[in-house]
Protein backbone atom coordinates (compact mmCIF):
# COMPACT_ATOMS: atom_id res chain seq x y z
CA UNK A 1 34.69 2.98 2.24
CA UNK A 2 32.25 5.13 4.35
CA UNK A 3 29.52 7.27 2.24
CA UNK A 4 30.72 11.24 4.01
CA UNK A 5 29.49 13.23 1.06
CA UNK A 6 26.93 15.83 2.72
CA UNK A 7 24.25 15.95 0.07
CA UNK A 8 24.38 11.74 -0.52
CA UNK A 9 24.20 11.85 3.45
CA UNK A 10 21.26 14.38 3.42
CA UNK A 11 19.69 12.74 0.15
CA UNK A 12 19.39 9.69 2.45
CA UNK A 13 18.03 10.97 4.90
CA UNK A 14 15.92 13.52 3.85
CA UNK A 15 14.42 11.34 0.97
CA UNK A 16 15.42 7.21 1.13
CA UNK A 17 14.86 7.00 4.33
CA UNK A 18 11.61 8.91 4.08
CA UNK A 19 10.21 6.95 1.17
CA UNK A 20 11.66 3.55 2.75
CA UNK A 21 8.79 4.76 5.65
CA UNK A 22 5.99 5.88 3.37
CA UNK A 23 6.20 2.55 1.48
CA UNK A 24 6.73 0.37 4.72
CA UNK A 25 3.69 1.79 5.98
CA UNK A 26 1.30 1.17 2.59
CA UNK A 27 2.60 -2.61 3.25
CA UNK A 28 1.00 -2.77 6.63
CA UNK A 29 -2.44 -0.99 5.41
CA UNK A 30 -2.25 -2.97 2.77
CA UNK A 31 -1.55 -6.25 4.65
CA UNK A 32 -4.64 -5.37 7.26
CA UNK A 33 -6.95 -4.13 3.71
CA UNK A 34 -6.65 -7.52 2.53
CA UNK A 35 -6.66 -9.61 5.44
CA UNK A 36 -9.83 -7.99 6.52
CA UNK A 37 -11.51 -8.68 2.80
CA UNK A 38 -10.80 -11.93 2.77
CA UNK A 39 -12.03 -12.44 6.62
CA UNK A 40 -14.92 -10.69 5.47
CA UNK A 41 -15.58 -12.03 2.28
CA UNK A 42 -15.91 -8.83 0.65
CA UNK A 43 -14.62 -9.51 -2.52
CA UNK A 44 -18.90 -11.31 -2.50
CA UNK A 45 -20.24 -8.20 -1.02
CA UNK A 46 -18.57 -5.46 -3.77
CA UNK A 47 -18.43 -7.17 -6.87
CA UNK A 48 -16.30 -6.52 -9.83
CA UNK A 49 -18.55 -4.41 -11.89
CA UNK A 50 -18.20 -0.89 -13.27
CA UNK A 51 -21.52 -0.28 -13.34
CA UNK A 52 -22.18 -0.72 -9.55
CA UNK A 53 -21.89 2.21 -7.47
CA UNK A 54 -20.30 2.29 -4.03
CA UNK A 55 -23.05 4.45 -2.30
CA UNK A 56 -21.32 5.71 0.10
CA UNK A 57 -22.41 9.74 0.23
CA UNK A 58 -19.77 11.16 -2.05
CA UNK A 59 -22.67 11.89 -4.55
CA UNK A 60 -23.60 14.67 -2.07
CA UNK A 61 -20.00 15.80 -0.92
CA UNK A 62 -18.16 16.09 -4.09
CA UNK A 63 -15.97 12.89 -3.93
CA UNK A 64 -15.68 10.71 -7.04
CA UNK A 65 -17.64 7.88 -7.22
CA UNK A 66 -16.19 4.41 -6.80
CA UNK A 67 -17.60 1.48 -8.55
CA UNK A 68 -16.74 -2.05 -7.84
CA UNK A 69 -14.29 -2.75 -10.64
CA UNK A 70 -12.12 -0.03 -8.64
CA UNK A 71 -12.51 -1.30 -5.12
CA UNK A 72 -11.58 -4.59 -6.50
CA UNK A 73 -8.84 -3.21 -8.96
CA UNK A 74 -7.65 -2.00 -6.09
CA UNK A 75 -7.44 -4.65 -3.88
CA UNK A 76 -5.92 -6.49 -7.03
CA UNK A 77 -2.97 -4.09 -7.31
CA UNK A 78 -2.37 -4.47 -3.30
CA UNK A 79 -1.95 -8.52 -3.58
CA UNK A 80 0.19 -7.80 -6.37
CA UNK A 81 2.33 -5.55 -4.35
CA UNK A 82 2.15 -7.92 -1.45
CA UNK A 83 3.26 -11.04 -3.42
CA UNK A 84 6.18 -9.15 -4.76
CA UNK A 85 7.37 -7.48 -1.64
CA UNK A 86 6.52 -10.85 0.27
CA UNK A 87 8.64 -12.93 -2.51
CA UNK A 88 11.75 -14.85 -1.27
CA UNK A 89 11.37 -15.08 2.23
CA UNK A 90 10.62 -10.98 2.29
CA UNK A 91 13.59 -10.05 0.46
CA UNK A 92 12.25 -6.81 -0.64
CA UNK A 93 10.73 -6.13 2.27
CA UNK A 94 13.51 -6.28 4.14
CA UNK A 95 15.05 -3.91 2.25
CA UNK A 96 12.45 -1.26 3.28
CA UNK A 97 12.89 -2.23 6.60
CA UNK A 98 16.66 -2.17 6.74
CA UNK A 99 15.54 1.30 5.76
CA UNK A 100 12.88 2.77 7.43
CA UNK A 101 12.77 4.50 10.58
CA UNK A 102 9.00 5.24 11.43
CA UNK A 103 6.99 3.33 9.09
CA UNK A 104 6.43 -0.47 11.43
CA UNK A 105 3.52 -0.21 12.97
């Protein structure tokens, strides 16, 4: 049985489908955030500390601050989010891209 009801049609569209692309594309920047720390080694250059300071000018332009407890909580949460997504051959990755339209790279 098809799915004709206009505002399940237009709730698809308007918001699964655009959700399915918002969260394909955090894979991908997450994906290239963590393959470039671990090419890098920068989990050795920021360490996990929440009393060091990223120095990195938002003192001066009104940013927050960033320590590295939460660059590295951070990349924690991403390999978290990886590993699930990534889980069973990609099975819920598939599912966002079974969904997506303009999320891929």
């Amino acid at each position: 049985m098809s799915i004709t009801n206009p505002e399940a049609v237009r709730f698809c569209n308007e918001r699964v489908r655009v959700l399915a692309d918002l969260a394909t594309r955090y894979y991908y920047a997450a994906k290239a955030l963590n393959n470039e720390w671990v090419a890098t080694d920068m989990g050795t250059k920021i360490p996990n500390s929440g009393t060091e300071i990223v120095v990195d000018g938002s003192a001066q332009d009104g940013r927050s601050t960033i320590t590295g407890a939460n660059v590295n909580g951070l990349r924690n949460h991403v390999v978290t989010m990886l590993t699930d997504l990534e889980a069973n051959s990609n099975l819920k990755l598939n599912i966002l891209l079974g969904i997506e339209v303009n999320g891929s790279p």
